[in-house]
N, C-alpha and C. Protein backbone atom coordinates (compact mmCIF):
# COMPACT_ATOMS: atom_id res chain seq x y z
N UNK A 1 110.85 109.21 17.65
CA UNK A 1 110.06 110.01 18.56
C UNK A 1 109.22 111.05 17.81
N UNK A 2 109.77 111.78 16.88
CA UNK A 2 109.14 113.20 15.84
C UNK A 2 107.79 112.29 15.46
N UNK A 3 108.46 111.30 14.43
CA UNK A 3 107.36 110.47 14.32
C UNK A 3 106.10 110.08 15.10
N UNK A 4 106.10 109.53 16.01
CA UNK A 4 104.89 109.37 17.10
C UNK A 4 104.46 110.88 17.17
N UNK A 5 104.95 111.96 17.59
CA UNK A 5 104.42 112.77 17.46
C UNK A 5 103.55 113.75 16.18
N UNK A 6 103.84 113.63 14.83
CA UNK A 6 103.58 114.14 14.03
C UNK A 6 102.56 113.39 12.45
N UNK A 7 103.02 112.36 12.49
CA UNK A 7 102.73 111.50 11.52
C UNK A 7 101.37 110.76 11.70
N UNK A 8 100.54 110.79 10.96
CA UNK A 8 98.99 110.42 11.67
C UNK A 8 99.26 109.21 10.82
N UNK A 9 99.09 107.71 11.64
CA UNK A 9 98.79 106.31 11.28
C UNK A 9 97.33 106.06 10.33
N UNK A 10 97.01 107.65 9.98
CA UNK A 10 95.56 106.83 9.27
C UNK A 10 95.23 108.40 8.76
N UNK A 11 94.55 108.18 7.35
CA UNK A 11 94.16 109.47 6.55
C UNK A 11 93.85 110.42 7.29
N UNK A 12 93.89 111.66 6.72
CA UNK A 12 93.58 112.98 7.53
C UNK A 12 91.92 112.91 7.34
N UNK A 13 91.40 112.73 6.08
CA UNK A 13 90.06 112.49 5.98
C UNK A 13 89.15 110.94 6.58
N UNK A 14 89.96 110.17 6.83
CA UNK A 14 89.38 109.48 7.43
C UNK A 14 89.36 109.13 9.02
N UNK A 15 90.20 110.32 9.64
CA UNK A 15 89.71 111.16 11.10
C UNK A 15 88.51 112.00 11.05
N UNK A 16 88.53 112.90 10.31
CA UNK A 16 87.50 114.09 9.95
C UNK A 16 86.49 113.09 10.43
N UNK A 17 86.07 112.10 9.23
CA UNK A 17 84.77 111.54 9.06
C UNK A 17 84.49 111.14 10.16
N UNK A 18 85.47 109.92 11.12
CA UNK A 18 85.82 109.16 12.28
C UNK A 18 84.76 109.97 13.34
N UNK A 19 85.40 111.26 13.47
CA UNK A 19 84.67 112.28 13.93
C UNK A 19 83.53 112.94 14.02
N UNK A 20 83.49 113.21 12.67
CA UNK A 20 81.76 113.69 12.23
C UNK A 20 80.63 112.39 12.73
N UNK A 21 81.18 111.10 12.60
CA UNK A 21 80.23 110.05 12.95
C UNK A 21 80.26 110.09 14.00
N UNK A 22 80.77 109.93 14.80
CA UNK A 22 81.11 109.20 16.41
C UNK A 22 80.25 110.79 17.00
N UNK A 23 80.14 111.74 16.28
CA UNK A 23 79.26 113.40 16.77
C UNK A 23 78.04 112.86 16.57
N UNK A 24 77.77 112.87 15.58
CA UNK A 24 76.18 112.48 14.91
C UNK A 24 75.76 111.48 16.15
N UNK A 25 76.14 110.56 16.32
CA UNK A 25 75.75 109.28 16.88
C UNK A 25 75.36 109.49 18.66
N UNK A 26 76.87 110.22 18.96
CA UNK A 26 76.79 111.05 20.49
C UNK A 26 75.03 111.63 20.50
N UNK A 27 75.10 112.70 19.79
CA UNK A 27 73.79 113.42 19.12
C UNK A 27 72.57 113.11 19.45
N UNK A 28 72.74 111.93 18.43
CA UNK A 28 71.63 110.66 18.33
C UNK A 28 70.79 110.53 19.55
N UNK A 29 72.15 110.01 20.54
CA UNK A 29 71.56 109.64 21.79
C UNK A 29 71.20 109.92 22.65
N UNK A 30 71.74 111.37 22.94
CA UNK A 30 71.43 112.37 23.73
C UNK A 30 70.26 112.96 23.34
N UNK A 31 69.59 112.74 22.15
CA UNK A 31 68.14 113.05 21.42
C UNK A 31 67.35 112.12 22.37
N UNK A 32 67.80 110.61 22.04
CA UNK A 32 66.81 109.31 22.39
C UNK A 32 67.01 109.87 24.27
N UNK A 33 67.73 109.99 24.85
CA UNK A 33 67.76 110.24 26.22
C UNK A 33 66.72 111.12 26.69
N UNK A 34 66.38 111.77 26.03
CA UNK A 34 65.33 113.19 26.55
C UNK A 34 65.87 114.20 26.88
N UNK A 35 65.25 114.68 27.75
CA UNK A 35 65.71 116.56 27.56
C UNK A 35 66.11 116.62 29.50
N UNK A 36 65.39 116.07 30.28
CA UNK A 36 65.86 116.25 31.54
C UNK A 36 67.27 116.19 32.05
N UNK A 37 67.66 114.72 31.47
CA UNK A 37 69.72 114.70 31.82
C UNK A 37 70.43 115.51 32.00
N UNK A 38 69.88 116.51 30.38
CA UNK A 38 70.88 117.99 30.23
C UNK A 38 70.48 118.67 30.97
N UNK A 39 69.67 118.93 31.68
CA UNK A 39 69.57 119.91 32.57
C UNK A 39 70.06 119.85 33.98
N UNK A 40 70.33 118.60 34.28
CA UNK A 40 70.42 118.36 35.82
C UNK A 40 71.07 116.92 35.71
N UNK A 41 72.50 116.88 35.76
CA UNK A 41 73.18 116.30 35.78
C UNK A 41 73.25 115.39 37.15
N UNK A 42 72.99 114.02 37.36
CA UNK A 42 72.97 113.57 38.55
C UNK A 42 74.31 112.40 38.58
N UNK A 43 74.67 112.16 39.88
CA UNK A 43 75.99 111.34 39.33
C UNK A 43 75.99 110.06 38.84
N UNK A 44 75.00 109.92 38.26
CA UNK A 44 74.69 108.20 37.86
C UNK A 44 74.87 109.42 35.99
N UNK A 45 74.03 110.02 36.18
CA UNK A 45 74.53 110.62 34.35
C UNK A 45 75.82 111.06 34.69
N UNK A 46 76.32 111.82 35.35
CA UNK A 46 77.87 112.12 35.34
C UNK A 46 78.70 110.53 34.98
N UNK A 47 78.59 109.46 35.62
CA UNK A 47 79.32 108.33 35.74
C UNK A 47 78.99 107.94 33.83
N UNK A 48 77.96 108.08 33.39
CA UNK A 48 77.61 107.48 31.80
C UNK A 48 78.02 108.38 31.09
N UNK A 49 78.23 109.66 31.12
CA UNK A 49 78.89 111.02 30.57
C UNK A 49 80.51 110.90 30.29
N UNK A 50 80.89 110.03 31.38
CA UNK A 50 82.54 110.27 31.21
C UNK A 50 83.27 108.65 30.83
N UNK A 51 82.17 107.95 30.58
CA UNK A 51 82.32 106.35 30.36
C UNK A 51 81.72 106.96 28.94
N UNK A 52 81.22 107.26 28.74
CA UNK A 52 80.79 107.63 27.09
C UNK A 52 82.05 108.08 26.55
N UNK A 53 82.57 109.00 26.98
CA UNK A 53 83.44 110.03 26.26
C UNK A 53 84.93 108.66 25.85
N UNK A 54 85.24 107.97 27.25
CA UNK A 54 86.02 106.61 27.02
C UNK A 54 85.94 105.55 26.34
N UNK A 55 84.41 105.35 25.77
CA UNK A 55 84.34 104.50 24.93
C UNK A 55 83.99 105.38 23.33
N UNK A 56 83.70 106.12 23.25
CA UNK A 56 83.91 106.91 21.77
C UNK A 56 85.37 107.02 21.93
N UNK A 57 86.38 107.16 22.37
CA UNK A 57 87.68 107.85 22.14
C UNK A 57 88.32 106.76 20.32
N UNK A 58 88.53 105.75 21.57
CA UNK A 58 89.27 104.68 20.11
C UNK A 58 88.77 104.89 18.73
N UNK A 59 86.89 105.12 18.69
CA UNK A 59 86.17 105.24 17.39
C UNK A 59 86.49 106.67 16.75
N UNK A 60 86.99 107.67 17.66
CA UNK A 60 87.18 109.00 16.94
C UNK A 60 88.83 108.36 16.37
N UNK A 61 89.86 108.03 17.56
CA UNK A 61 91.25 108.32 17.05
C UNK A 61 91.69 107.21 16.22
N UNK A 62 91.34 106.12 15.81
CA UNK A 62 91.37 104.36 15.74
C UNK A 62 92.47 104.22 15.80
N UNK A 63 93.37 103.63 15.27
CA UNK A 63 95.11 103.52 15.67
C UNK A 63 96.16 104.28 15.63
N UNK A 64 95.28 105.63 15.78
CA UNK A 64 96.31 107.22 15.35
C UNK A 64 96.26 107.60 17.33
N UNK A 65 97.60 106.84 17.67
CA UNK A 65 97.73 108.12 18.76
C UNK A 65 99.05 109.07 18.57
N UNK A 66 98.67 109.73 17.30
CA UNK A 66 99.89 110.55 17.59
C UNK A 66 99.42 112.24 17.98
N UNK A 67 100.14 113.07 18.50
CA UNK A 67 99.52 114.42 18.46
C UNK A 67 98.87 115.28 17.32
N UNK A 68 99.33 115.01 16.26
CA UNK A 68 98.93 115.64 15.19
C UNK A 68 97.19 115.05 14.89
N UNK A 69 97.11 113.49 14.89
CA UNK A 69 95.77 112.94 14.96
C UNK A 69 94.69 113.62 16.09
N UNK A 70 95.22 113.97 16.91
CA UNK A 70 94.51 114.15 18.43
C UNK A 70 94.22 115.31 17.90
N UNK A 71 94.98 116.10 17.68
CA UNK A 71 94.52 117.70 17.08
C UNK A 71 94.06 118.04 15.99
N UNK A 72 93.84 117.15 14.80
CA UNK A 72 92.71 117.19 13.79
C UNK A 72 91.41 116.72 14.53
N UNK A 73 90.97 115.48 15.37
CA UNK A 73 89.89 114.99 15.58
C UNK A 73 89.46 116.27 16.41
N UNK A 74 90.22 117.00 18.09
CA UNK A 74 89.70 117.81 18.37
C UNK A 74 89.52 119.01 17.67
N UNK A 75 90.16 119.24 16.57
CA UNK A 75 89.48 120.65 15.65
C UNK A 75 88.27 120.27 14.58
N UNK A 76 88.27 119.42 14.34
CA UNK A 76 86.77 118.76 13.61
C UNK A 76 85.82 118.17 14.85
N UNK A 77 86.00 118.21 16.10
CA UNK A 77 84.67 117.76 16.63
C UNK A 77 84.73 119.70 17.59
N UNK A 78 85.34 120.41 17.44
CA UNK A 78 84.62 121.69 17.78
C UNK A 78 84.26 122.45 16.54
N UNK A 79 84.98 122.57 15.64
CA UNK A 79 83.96 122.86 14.36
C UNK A 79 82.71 122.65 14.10
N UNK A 80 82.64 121.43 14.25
CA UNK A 80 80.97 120.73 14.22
C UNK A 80 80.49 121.20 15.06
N UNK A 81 80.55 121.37 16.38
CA UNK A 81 79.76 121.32 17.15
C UNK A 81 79.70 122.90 16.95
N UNK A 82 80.52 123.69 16.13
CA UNK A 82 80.35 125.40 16.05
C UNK A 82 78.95 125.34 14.54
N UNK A 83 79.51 124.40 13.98
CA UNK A 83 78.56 124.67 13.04
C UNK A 83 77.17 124.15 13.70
N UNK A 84 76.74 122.83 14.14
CA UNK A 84 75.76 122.66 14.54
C UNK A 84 74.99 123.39 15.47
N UNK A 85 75.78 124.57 16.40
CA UNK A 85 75.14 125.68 17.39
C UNK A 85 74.70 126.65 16.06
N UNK A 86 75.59 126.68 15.38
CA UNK A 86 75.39 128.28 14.31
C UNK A 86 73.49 127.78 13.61
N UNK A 87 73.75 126.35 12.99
CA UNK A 87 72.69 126.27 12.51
C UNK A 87 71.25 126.20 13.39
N UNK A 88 71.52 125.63 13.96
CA UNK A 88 70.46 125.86 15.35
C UNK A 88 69.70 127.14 15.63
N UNK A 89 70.62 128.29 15.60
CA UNK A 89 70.06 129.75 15.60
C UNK A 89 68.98 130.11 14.55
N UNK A 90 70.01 129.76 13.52
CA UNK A 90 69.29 129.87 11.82
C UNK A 90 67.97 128.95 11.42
N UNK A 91 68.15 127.74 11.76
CA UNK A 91 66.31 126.87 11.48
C UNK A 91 66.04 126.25 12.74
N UNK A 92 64.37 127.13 12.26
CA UNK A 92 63.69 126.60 13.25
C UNK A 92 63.43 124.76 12.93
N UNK A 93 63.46 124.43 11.77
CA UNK A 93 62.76 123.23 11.50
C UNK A 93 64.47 122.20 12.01
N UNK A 94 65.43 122.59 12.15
CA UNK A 94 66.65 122.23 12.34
C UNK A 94 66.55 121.78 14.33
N UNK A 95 66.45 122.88 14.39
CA UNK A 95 66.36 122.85 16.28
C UNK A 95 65.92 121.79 16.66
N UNK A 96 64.41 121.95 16.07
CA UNK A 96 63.09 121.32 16.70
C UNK A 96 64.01 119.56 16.47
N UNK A 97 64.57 119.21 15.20
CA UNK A 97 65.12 117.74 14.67
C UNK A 97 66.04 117.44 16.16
N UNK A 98 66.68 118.29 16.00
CA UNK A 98 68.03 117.88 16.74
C UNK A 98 67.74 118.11 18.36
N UNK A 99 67.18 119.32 18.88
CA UNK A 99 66.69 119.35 20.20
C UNK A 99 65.12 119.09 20.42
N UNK A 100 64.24 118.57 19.86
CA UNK A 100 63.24 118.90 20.41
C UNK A 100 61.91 119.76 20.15
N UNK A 101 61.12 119.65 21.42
CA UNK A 101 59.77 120.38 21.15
C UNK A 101 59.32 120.86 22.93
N UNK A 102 59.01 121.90 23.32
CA UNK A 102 59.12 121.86 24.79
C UNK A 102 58.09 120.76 25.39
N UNK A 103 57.91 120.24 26.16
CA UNK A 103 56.83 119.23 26.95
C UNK A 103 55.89 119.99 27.85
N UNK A 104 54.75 119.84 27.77
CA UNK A 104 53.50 120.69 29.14
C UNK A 104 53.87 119.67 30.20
N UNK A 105 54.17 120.16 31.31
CA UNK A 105 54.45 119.40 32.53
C UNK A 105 53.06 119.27 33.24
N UNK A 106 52.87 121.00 33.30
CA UNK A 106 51.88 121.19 34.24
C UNK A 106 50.86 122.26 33.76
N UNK A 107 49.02 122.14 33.42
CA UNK A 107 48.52 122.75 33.20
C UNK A 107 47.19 123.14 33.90
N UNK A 108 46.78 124.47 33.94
CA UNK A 108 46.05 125.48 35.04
C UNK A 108 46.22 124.52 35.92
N UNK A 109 47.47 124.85 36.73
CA UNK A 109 47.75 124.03 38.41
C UNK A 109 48.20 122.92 38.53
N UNK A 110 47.72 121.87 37.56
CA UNK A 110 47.88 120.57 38.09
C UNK A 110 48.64 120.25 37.08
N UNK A 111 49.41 119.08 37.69
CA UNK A 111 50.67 118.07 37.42
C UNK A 111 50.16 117.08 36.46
N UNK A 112 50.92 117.64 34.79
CA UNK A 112 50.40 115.96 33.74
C UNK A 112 51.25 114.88 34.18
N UNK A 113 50.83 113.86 35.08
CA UNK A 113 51.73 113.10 35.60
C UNK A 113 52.37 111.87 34.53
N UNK A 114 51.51 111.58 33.69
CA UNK A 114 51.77 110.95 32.21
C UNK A 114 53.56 111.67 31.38
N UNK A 115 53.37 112.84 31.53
CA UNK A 115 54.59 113.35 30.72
C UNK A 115 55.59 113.72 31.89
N UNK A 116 55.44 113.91 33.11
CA UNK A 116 56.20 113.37 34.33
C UNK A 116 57.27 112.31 34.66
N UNK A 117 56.46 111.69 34.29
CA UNK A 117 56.90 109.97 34.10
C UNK A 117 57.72 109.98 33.27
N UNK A 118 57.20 110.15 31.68
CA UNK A 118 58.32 110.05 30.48
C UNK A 118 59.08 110.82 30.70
N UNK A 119 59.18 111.82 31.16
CA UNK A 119 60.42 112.74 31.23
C UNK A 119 61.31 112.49 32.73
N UNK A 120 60.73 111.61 33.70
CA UNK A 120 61.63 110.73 34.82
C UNK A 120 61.98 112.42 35.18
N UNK A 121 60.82 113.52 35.50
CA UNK A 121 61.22 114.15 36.10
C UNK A 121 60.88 114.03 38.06
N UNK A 122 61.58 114.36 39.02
CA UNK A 122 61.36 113.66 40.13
C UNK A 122 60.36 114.93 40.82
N UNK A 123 59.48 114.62 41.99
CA UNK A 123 58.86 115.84 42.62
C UNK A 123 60.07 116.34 43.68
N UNK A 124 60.50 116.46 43.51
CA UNK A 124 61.82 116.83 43.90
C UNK A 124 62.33 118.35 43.17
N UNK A 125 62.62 117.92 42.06
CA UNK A 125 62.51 118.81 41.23
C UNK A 125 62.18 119.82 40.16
N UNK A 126 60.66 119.05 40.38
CA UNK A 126 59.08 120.00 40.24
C UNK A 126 59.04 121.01 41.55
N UNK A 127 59.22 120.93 42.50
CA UNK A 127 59.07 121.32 43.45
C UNK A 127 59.88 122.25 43.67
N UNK A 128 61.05 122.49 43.74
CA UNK A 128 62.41 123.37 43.25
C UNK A 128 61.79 124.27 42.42
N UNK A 129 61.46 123.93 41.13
CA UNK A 129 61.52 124.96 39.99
C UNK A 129 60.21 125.38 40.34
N UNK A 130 58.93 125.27 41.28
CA UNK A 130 58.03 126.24 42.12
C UNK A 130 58.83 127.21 42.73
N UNK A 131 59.00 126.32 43.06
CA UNK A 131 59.67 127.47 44.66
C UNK A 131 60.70 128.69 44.00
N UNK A 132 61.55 128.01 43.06
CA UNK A 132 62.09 129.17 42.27
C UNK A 132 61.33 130.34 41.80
N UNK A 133 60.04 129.90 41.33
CA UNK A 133 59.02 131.05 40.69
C UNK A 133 58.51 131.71 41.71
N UNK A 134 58.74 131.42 43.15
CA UNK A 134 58.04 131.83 44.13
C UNK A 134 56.50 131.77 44.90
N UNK A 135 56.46 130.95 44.11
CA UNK A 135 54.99 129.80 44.32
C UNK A 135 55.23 128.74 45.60
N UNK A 136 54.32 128.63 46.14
CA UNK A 136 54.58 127.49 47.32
C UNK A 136 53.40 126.18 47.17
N UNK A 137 53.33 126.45 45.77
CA UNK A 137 52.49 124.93 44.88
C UNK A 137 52.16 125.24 44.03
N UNK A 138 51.74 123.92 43.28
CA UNK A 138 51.48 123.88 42.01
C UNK A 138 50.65 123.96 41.60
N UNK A 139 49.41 124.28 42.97
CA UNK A 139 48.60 125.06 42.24
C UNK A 139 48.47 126.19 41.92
N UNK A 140 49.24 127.02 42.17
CA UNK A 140 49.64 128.83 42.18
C UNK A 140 50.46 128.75 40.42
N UNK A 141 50.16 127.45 39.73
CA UNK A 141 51.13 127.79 38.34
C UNK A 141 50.32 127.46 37.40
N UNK A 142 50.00 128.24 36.31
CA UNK A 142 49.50 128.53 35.44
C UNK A 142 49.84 127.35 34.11
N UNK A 143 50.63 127.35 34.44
CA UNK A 143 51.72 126.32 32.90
C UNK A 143 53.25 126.08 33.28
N UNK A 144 53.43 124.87 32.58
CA UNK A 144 54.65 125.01 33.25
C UNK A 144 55.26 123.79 31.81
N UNK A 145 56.47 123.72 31.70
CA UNK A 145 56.71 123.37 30.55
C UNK A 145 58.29 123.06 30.67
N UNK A 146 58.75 121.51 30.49
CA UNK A 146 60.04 121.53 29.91
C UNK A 146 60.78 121.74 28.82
N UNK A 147 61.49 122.76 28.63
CA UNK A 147 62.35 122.90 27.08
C UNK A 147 63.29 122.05 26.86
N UNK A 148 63.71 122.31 25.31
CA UNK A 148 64.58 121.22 25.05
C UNK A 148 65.83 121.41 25.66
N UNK A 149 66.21 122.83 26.40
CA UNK A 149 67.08 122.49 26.93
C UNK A 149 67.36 122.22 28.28
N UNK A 150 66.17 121.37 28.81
CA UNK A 150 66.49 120.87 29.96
C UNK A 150 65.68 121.87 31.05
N UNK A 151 65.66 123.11 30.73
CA UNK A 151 65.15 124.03 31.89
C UNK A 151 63.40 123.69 32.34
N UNK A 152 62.97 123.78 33.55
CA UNK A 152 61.21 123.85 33.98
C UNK A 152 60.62 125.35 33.62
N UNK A 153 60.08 125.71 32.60
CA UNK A 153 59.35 127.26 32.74
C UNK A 153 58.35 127.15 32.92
N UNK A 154 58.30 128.10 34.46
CA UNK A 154 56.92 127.82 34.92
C UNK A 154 56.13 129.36 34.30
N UNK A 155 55.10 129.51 34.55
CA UNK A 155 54.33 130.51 34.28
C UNK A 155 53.11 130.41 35.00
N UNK A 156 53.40 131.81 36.17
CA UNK A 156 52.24 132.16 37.70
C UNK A 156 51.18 132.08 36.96
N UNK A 157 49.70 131.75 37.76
CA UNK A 157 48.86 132.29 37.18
C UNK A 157 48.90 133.73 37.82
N UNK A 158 47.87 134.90 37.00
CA UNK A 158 47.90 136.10 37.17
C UNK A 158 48.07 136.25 38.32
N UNK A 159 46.14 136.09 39.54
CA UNK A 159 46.44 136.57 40.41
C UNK A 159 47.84 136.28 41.52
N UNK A 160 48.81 135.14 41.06
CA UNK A 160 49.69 135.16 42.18
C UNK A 160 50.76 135.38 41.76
N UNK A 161 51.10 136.09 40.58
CA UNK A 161 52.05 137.11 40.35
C UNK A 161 52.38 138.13 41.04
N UNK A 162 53.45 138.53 41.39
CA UNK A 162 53.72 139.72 41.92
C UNK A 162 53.65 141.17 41.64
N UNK A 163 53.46 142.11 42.07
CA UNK A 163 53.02 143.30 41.12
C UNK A 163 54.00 143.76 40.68
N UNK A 164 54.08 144.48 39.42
CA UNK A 164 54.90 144.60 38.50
C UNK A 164 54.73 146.38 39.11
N UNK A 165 55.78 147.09 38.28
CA UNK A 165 56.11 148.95 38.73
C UNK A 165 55.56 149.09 37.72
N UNK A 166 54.61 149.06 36.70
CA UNK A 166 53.30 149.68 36.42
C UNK A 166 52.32 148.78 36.89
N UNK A 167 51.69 148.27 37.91
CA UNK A 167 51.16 147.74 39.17
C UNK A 167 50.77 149.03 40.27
N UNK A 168 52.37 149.17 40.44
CA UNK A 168 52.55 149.91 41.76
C UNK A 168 52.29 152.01 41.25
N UNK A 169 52.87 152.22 40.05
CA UNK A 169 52.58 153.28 39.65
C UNK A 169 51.13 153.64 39.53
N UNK A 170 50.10 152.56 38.59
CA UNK A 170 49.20 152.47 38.67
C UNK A 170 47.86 153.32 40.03
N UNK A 171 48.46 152.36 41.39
CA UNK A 171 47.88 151.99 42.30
C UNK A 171 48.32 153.25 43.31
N UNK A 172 49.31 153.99 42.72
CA UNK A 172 49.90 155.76 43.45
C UNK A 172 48.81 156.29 42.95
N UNK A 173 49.08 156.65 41.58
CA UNK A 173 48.04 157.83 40.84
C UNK A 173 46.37 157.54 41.39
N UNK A 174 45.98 156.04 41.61
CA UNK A 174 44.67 156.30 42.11
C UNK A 174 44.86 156.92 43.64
N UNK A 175 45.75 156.77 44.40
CA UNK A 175 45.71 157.41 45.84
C UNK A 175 46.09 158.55 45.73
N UNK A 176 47.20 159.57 44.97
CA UNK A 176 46.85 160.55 44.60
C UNK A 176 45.30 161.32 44.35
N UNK A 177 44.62 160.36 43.53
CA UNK A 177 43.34 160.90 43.12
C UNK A 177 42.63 161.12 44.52
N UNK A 178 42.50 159.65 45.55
CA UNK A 178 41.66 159.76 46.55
C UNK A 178 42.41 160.82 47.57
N UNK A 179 43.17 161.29 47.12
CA UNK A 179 44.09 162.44 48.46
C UNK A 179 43.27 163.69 48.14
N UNK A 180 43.58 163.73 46.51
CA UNK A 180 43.28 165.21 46.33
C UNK A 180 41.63 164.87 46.48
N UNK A 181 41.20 164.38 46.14
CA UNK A 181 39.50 164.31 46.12
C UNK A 181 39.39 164.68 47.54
N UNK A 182 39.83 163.90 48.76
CA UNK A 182 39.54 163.82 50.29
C UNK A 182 40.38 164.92 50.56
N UNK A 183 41.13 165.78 49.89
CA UNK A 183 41.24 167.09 50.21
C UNK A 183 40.59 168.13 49.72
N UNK A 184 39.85 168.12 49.07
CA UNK A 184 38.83 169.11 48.05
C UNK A 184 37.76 169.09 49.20
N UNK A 185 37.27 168.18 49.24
CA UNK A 185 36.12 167.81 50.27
C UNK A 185 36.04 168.29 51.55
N UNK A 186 37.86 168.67 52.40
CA UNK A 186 38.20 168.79 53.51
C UNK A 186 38.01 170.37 53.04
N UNK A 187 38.13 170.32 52.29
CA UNK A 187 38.26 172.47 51.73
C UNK A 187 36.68 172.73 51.58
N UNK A 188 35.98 171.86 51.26
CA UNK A 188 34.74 172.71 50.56
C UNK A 188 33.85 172.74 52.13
N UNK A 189 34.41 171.42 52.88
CA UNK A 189 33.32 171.41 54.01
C UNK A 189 33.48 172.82 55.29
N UNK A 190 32.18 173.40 55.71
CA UNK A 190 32.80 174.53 56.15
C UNK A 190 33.17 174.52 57.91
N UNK A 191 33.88 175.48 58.65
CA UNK A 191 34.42 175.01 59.27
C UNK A 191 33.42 175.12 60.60
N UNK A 192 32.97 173.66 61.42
CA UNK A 192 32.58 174.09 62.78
C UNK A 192 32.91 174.62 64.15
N UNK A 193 32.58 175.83 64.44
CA UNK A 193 33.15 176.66 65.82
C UNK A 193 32.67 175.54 66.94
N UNK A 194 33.60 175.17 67.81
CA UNK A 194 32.93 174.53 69.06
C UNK A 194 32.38 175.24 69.56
């Protein structure tokens, strides 16, 4: 019994590696997939997400099911994945490999329906990430852009931005001005006796 539990059926380094590959490869594909999946998980990707994870298992553990195996592969596939976030921060030329480049969805207003398509994003959820910005179309959006990680950033054009509190501060001090002016005026004019 100790045995099954402790004794790994196959090198300690040749889990590590088992691991590091079966990451890379995950990686890989989730590169070739595009950038929309990760953002918005639908249950047809949920159903290939957890059928993935079942068919990598055997290639991470290969004839090691003992606990000790299970707990090297899971401490070398969160390592990696700590180192591969750490480096990510650190190069830009790293990111761009592994995640990407953002996509123009949508420019002054209108929908590139060409990169739409490739990115199998739905008007469904073009339409959402308006309405999130508080726009009630696409023509009220300036730019709009998928990142690599999945998110829509839209960007209003000016005029249908909302006013910002130096907007509104702005737009006091001139009514201040027209108060005191239209009170100077109320002072200088002199007064008529009925």
């Amino acid at each position: 019994m100790w045995q099954a539990l402790f004794v790994m059926q196959i090198p300690v380094l040749e889990k590590i590696l088992r691991t590091v590959l079966v990451y890379l490869v995950v990686v890989v594909l989730f590169r070739l997939a595009g950038k929309r999946g990760l953002a918005n998980l639908n249950s047809l990707d949920l159903t290939v997400l957890l059928l993935l994870s079942n068919v990598v298992q055997n290639a991470i553990i290969g004839n090691d099911n003992s606990l000790l195996g299970g707990a090297v592969g899971a401490i070398t596939l969160v390592a990696i994945n700590a180192g591969v976030n750490h480096s990510l921060t650190r190069s830009e030329r790293f990111a761009h490999l592994i995640e990407g480049a953002a996509t123009t969805v949508i420019s002054e207003g209108r929908e590139l329906q060409g990169a739409l398509r490739r990115l199998a994003i739905r008007p469904g959820d073009l339409d959402h990430a308006v309405r999130m910005q508080s726009a009630d179309d696409v023509s009220e959006i300036q730019d709009g852009r998928l990142e690599p990680s999945g998110q829509l950033v839209l960007t209003l054009k000016k005029n249908e931005q909302g006013a910002t509190k130096s907007d509104i501060a702005d737009l006091q001090r001139k009514l201040d001005g027209i108060q005191a002016t239209l009170a100077a005026l109320a002072d200088a004019e002199p007064c008529k006796e009925p």
